[in-house]
Protein backbone atom coordinates (compact mmCIF):
# COMPACT_ATOMS: atom_id res chain seq x y z
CA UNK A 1 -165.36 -51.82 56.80
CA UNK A 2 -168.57 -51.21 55.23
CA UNK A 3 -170.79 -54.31 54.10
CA UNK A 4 -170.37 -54.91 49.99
CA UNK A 5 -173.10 -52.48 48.03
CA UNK A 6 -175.08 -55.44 46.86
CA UNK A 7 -176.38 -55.62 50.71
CA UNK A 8 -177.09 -52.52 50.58
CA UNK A 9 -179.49 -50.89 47.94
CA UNK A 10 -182.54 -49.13 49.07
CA UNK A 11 -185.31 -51.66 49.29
CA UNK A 12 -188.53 -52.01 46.68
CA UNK A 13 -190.53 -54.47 47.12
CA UNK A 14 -193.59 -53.44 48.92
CA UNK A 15 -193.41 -56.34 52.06
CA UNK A 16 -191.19 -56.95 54.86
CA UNK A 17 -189.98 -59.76 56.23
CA UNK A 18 -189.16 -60.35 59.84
CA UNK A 19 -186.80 -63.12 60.23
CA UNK A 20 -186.36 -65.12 63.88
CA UNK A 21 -183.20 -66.21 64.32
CA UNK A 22 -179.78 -65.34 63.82
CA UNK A 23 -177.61 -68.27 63.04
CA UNK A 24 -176.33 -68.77 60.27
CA UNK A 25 -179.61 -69.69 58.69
CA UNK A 26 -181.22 -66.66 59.69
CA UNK A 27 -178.21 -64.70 58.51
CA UNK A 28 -178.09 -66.28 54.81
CA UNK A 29 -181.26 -65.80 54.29
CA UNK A 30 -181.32 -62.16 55.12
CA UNK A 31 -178.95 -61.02 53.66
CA UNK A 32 -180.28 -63.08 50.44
CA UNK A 33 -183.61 -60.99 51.02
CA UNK A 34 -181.15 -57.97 50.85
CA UNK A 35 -179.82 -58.79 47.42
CA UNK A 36 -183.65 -58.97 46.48
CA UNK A 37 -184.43 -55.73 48.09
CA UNK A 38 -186.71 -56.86 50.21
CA UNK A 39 -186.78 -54.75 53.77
CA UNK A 40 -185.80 -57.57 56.14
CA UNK A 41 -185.82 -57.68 60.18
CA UNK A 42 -183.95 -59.78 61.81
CA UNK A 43 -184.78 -60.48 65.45
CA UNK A 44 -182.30 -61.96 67.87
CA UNK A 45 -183.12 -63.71 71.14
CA UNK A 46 -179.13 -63.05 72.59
CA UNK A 47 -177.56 -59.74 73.31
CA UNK A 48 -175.51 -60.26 70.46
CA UNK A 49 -174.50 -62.88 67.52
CA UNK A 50 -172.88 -66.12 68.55
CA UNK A 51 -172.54 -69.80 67.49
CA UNK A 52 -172.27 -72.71 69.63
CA UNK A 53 -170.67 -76.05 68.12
CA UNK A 54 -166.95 -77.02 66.98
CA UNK A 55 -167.10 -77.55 63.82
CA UNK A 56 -169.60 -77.82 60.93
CA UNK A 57 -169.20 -78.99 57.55
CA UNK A 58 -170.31 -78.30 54.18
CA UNK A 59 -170.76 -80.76 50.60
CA UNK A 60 -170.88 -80.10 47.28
CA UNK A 61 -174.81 -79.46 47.64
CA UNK A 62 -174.64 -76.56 49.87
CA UNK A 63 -171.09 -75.15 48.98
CA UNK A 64 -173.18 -74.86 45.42
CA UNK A 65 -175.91 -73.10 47.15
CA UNK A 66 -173.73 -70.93 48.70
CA UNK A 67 -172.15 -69.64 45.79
CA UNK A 68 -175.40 -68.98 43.77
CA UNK A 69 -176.56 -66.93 46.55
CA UNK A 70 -173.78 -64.31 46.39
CA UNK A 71 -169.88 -64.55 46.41
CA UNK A 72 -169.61 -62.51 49.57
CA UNK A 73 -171.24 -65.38 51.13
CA UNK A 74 -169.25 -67.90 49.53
CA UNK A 75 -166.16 -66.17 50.22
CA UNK A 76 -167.22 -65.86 54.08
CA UNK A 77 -167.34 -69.59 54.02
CA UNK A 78 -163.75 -69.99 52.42
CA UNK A 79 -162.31 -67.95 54.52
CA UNK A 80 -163.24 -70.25 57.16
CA UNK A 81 -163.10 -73.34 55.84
CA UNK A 82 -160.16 -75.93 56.76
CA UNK A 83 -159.69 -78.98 54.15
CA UNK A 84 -157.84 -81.46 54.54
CA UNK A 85 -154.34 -81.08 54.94
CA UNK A 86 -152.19 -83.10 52.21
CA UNK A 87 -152.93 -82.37 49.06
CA UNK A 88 -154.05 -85.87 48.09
CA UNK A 89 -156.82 -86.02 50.39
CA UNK A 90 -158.27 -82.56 49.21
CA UNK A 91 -161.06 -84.35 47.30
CA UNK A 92 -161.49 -86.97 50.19
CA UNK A 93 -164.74 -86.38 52.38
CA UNK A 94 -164.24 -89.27 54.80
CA UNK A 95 -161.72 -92.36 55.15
CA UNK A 96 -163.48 -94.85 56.76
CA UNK A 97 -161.71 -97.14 58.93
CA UNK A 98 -162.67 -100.16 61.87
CA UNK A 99 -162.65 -98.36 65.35
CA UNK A 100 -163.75 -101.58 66.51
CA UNK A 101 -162.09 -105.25 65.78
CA UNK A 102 -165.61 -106.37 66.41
CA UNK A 103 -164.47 -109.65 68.92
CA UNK A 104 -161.46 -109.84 66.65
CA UNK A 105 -162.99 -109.92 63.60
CA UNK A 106 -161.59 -106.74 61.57
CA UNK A 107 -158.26 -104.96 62.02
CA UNK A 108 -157.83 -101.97 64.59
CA UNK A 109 -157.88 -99.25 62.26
CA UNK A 110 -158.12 -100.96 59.05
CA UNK A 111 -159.31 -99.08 56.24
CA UNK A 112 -162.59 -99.56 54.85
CA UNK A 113 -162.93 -96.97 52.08
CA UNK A 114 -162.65 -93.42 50.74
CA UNK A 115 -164.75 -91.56 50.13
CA UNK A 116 -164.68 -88.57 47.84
CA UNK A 117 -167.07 -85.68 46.48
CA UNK A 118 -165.72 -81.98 45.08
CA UNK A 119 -164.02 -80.45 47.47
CA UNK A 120 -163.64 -83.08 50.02
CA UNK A 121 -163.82 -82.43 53.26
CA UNK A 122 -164.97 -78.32 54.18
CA UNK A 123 -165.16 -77.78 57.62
CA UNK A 124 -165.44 -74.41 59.53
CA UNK A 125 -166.19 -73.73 63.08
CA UNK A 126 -169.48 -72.09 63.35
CA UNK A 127 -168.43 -69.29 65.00
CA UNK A 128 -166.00 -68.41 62.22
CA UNK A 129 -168.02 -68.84 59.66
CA UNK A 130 -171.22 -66.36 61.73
CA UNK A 131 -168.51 -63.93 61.69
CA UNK A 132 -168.19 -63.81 58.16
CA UNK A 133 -171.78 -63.13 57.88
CA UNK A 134 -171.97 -60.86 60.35
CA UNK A 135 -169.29 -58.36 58.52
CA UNK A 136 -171.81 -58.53 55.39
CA UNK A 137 -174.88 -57.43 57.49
CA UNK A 138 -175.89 -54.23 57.34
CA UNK A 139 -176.69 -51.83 60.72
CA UNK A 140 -180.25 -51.99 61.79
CA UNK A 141 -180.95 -55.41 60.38
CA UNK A 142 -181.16 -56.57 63.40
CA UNK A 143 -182.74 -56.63 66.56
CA UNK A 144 -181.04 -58.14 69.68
CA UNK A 145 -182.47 -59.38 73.04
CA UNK A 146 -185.78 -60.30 71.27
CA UNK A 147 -187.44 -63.84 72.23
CA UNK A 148 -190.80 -64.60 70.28
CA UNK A 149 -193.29 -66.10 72.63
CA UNK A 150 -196.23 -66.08 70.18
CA UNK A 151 -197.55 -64.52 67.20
CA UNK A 152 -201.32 -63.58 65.83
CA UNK A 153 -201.88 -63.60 61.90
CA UNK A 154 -204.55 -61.62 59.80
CA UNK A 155 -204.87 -60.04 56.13
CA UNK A 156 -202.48 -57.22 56.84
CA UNK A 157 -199.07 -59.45 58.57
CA UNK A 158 -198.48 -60.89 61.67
CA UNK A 159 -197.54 -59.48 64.97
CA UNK A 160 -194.77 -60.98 66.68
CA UNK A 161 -195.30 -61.21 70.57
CA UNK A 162 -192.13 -60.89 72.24
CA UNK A 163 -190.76 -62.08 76.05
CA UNK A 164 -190.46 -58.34 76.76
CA UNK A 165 -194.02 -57.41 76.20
CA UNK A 166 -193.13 -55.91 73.10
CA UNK A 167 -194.73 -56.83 69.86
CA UNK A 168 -193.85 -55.94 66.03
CA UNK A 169 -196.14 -56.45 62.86
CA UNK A 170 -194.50 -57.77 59.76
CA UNK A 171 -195.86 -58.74 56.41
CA UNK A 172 -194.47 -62.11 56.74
CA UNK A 173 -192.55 -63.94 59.28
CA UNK A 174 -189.73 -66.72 58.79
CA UNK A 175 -188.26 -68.89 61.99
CA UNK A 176 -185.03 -69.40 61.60
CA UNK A 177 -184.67 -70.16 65.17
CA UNK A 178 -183.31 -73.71 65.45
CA UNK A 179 -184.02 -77.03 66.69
CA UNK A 180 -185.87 -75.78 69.64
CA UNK A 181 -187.81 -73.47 67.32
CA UNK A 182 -190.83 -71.69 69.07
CA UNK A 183 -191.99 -70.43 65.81
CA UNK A 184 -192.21 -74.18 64.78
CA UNK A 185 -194.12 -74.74 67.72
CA UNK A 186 -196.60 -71.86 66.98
CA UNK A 187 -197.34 -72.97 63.80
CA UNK A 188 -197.78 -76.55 64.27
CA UNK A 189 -199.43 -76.19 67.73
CA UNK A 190 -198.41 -76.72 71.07
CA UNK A 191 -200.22 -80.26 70.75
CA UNK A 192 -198.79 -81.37 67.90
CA UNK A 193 -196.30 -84.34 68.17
CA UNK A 194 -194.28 -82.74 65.35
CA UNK A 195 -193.83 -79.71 67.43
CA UNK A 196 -191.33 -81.15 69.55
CA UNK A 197 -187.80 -82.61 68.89
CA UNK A 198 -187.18 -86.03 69.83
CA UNK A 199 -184.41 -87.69 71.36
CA UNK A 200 -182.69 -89.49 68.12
CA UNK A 201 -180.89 -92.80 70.38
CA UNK A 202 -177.78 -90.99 70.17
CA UNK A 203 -175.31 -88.69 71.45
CA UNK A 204 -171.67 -87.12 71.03
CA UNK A 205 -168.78 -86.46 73.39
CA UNK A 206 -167.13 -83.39 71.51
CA UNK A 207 -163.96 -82.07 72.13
CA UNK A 208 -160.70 -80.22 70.68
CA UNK A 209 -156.69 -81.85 70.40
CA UNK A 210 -154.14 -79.42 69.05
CA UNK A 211 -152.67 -80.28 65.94
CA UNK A 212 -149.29 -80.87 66.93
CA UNK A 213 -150.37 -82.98 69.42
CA UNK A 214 -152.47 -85.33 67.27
CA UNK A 215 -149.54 -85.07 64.67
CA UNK A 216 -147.27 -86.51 67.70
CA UNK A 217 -149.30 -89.10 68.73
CA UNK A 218 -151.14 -90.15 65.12
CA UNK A 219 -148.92 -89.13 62.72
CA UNK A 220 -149.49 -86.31 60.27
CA UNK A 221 -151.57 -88.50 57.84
CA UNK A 222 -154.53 -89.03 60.54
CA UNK A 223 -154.05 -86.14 62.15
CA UNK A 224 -154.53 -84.17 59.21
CA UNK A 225 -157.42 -85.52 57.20
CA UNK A 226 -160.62 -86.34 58.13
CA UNK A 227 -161.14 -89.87 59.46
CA UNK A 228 -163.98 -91.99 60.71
CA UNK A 229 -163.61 -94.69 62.97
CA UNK A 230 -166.63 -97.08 62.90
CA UNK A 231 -167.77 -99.50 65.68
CA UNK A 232 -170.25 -101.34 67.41
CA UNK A 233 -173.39 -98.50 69.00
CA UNK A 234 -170.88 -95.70 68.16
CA UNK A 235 -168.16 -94.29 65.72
CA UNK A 236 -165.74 -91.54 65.98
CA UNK A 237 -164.51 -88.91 63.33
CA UNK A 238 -161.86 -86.00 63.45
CA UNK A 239 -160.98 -83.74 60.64
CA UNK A 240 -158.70 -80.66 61.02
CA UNK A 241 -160.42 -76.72 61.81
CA UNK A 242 -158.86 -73.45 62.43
CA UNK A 243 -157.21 -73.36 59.26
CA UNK A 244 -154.96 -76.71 60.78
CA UNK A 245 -153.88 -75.61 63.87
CA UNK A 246 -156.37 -78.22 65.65
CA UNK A 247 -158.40 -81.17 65.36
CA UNK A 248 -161.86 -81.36 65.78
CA UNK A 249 -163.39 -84.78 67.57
CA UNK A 250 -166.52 -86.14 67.34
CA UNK A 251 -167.16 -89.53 69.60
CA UNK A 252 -170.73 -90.54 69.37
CA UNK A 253 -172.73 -92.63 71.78
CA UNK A 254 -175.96 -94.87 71.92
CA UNK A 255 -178.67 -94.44 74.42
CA UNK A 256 -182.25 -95.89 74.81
CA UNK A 257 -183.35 -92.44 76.23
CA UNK A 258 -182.38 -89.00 77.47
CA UNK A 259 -183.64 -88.16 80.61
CA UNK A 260 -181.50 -84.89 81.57
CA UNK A 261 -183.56 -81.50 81.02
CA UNK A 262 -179.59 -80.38 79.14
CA UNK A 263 -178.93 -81.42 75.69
CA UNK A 264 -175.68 -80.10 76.20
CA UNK A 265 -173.46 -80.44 79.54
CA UNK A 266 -170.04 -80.96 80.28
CA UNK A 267 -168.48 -84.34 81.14
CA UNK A 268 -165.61 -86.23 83.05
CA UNK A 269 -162.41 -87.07 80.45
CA UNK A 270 -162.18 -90.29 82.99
CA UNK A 271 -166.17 -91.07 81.93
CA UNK A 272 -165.47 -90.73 78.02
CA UNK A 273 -162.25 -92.95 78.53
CA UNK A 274 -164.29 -95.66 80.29
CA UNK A 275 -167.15 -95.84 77.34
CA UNK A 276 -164.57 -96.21 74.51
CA UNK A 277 -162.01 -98.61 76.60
CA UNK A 278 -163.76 -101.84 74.69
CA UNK A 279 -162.26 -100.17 71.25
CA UNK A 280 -159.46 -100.18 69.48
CA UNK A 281 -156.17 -98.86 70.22
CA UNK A 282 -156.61 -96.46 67.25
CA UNK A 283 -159.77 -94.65 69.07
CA UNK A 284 -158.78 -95.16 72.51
CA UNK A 285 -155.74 -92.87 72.01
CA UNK A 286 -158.06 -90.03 69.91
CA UNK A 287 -160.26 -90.45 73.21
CA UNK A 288 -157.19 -90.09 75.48
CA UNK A 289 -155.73 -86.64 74.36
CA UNK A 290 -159.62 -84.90 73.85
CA UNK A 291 -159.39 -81.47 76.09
CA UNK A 292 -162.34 -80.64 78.03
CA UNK A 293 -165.20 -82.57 76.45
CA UNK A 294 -168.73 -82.29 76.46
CA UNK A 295 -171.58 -84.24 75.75
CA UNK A 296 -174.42 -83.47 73.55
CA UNK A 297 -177.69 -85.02 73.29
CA UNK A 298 -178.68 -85.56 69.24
CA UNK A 299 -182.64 -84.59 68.83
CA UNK A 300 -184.18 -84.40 65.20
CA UNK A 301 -187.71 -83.50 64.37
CA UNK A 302 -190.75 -85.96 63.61
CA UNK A 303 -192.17 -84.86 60.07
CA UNK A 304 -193.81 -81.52 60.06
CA UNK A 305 -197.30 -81.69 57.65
CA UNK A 306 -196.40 -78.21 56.68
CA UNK A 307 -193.34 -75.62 56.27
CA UNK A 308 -195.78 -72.65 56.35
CA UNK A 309 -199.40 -70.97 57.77
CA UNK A 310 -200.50 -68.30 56.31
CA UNK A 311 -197.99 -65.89 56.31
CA UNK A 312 -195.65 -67.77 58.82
CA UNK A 313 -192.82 -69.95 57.54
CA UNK A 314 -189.90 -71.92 58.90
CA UNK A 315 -187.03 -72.99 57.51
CA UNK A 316 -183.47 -74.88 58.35
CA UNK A 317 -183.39 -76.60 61.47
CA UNK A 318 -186.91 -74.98 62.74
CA UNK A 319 -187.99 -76.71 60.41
CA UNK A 320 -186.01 -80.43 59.47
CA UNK A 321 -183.44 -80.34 62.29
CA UNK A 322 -181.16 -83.84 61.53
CA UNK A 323 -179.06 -85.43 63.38
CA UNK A 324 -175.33 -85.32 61.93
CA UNK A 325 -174.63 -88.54 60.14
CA UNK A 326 -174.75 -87.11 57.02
CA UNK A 327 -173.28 -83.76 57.22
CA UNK A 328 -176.18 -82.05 55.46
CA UNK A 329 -178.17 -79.93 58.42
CA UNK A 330 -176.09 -76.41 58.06
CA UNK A 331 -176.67 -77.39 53.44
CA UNK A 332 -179.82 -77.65 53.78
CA UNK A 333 -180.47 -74.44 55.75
CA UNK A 334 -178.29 -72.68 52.60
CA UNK A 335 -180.51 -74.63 50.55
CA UNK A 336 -183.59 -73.39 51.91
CA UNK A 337 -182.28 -69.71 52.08
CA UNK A 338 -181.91 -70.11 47.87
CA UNK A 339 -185.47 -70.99 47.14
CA UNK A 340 -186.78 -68.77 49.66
CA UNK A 341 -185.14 -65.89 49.09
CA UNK A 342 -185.63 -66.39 45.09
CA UNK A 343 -189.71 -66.95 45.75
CA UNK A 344 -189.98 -64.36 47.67
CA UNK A 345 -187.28 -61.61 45.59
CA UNK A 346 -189.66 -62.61 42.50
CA UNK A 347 -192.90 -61.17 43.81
CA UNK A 348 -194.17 -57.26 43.76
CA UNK A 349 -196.99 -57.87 45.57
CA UNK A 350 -198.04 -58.79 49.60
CA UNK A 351 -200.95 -60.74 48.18
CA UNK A 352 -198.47 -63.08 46.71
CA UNK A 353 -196.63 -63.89 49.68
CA UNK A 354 -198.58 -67.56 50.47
CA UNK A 355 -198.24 -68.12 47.16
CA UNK A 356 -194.44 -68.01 47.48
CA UNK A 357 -194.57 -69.67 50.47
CA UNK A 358 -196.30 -72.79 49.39
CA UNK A 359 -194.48 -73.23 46.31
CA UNK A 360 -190.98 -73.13 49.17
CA UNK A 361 -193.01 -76.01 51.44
CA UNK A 362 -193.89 -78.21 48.14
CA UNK A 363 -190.36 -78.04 46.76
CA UNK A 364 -188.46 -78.45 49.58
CA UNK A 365 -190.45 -80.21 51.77
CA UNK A 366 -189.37 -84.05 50.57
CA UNK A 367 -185.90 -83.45 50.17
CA UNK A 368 -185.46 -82.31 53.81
CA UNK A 369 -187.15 -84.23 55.43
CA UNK A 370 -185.38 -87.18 53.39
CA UNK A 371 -181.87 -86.26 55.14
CA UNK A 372 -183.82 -86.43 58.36
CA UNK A 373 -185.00 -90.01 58.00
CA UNK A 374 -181.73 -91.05 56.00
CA UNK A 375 -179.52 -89.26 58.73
CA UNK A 376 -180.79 -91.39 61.37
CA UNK A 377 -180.17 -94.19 59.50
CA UNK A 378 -176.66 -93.57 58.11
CA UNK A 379 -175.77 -93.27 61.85
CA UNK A 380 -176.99 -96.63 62.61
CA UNK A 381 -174.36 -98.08 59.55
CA UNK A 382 -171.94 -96.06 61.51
CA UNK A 383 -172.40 -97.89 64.36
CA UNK A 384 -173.25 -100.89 62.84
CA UNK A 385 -176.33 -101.96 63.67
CA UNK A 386 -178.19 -102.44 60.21
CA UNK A 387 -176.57 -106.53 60.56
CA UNK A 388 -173.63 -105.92 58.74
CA UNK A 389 -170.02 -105.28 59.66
CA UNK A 390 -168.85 -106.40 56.12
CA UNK A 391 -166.00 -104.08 54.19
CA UNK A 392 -167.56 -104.14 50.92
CA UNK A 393 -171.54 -103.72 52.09
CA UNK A 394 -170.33 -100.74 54.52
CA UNK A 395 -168.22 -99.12 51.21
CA UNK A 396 -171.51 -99.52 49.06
CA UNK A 397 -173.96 -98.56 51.46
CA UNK A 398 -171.99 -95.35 52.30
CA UNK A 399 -171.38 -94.33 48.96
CA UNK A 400 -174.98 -94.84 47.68
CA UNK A 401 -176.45 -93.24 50.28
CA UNK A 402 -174.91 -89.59 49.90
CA UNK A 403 -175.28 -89.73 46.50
CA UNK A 404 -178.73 -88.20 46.62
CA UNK A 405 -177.80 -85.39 48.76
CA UNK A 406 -174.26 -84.39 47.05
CA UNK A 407 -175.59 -85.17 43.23
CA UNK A 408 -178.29 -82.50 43.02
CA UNK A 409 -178.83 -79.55 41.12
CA UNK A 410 -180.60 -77.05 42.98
CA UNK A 411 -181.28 -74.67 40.26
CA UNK A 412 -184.04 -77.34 38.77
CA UNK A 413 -185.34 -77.30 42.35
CA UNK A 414 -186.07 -73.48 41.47
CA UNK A 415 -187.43 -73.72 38.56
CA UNK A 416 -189.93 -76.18 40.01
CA UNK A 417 -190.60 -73.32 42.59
CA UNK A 418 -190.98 -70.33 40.38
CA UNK A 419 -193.55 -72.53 38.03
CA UNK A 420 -195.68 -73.41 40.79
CA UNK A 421 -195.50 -69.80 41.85
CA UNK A 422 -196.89 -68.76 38.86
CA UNK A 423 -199.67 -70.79 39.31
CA UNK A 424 -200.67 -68.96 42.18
CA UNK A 425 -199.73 -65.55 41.01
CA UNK A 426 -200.49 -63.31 38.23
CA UNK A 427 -198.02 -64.08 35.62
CA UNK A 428 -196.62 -60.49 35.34
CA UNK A 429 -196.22 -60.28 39.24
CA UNK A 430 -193.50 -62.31 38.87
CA UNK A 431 -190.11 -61.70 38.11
CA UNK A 432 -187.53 -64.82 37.47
């Protein structure tokens, strides 16, 4: 089946942009570019597309995004997505709930609060959702089996430097390549601190229960809808994926330091049982039915002093890569794709292009690299560490704190951008 027309009209705008990186970052904001009609590249480092990670979800923020973007994305996502299963939890993101009595203090289990935002909980597995994308990309997009080792910049582009000994010259370059970004590194410098991820004092056992198991052993209301158990240095959450048919677990960890060269490695069942044996009874049996878990290591990035050099860029997690707390890395990825992909669609001219990239690092700069600060933090009120176990200061604290990412309207974030273009651009260069 052929990708939907509005992917693929000729190209006009005289600049092409080579994108590195294709997750699903990489892959919303090409084929944004394509809407614009910009000529896009997207280079690869694996022999094909694939996403790594259970399950990732999406708020109101960056479902928004998504649907401003194009529908075919949006629908991609829905077709993916898995809310929660009774229909009154649909508009329920998390219920909170004591994993840990705490010496005795609160009740194995006990509920804390809900919380809710429109649409609730939207979870897809990554995978899934890349798939989706994929089916909207047109052929010779993309470029597999292509690792960027460095790049050189003048007036006419930059040339791309590949593992291979290859090397490719494009008009402007975006990383999309993750957390481990090389184009980040580039561009900051191999001796910048900011260049480098950092090991965030946390990490997460993940692992998969099928759903009529967890129905069994939880009951269909736990089971079903997404649930966070909070404790003392770690909390757990599950919420349901694959359309129902299993539940996703998340069991996170504290650690002063991560000395292993893998952020990601299997682990023992009998190890993961041991950590959480302290908890409650409501955790221990999540713990006990987890099939073949693994254990990741949670790394975020120290602020960057830039988003763009030159005519190099990088955006999602190459550039703010979070850790989970809040749910907001994969948003704010989609969020960067719309204000990128709108600066750069509104120029007609390659002598433009820094212009449209510093208006993208001075509006979105803040925001992002909010979640990455705030992120941290919400996962130390998971885990109770900010001196509080309290119902009602956990219930506040929660809700106040994803206010600013959910509550936002991203099309004022735009118009911010385009004004600021058009102070570095001729006025009729510029098409909003």
């Amino acid at each position: 089946m052929a990708p939907p027309p509005e992917f693929c009209q000729p190209p006009i705008k005289p600049f092409e942009v080579a994108i590195v990186g294709g997750g699903i970052s990489g892959l919303t904001l090409a084929l944004h570019l394509l809407i614009h009609r910009v000529p896009t590249k997207l280079y690869e480092q694996a022999p094909r597309f694939g996403e790594i990670g259970a399950g990732v979800a999406f708020g109101p923020n960056s479902a928004k995004a998504l649907s401003l973007i194009s529908p075919h994305i949006c629908k991609a996502f829905e077709d993916a997505e898995t809310n929660n299963l009774a229909e009154t939890k649909k508009s329920v993101w998390f219920d909170f709930r004591y994993g840990d009595t705490c010496d005795g203090r609160r009740p194995d289990g006990g509920l804390i609060c809900t919380l809710e935002c429109d649409g609730g909980q939207r979870a897809v597995r990554r995978s899934a959702f890349l798939d989706g994308l994929v089916k909207l990309l047109p052929s010779g997009v993309a470029e597999f089996g292509k690792r960027v080792e460095s790049f050189t910049q003048d007036r006419d582009g930059v040339t791309l430097c590949f593992q291979d000994g290859s090397t490719a010259k494009h008009d402007v370059v975006v990383g999309c390549d993750g957390v481990k970004s090389r184009i980040r590194k580039c561009l900051l410098g191999e001796d910048d601190a900011a260049s480098t991820p950092t090991f965030s004092g946390k990490y997460a056992y993940r692992g998969l229960i099928p759903m009529q198991q967890a129905a069994a052993e939880l009951g269909p209301e736990l089971a079903g809808n997404s649930q966070m158990y909070l404790g003392r240095h770690g909390h757990v959450l599950t919420f349901p994926i694959s359309q129902g048919d299993t539940m996703n677990v998340v069991a996170f960890g504290s650690a002063n330091a991560w000395d292993s060269a893998q952020w990601v490695k299997p682990v023992a069942k009998k190890d993961v049982i041991n950590e959480y044996s302290h908890w409650g009874h409501s955790v221990r049996r999540i713990i006990d039915m987890i099939q073949q878990p693994d254990v990741w290591a949670l790394f975020d990035h120290p602020p960057a002093t830039t988003y763009y050099d030159g005519l190099v860029s990088i955006m999602g997690d190459a550039a703010h890569a979070s850790t989970p707390h809040k749910g907001g890395g994969a948003g704010m990825a989609v969020e960067d794709a719309y204000i990128l992909g709108n600066l750069l669609g509104a120029i007609s001219d390659k002598s433009h292009i820094q212009g449209a990239l510093a208006a993208y690092d001075a509006t979105r700069r803040a925001r992002t690299q909010r979640l990455v600060v705030d992120s941290r933090e919400q996962g130390m009120l998971f885990d109770l560490e900010l001196g509080f176990d309290d119902p009602d200061q956990l219930a506040s604290n929660i809700s106040q704190r994803m206010k600013w990412l959910w509550d936002y309207d991203i099309t004022n974030e735009l118009e911010e951008a385009y004004s600021l273009l058009k102070v570095h651009c001729a006025p009729l260069a510029v098409s909003t």
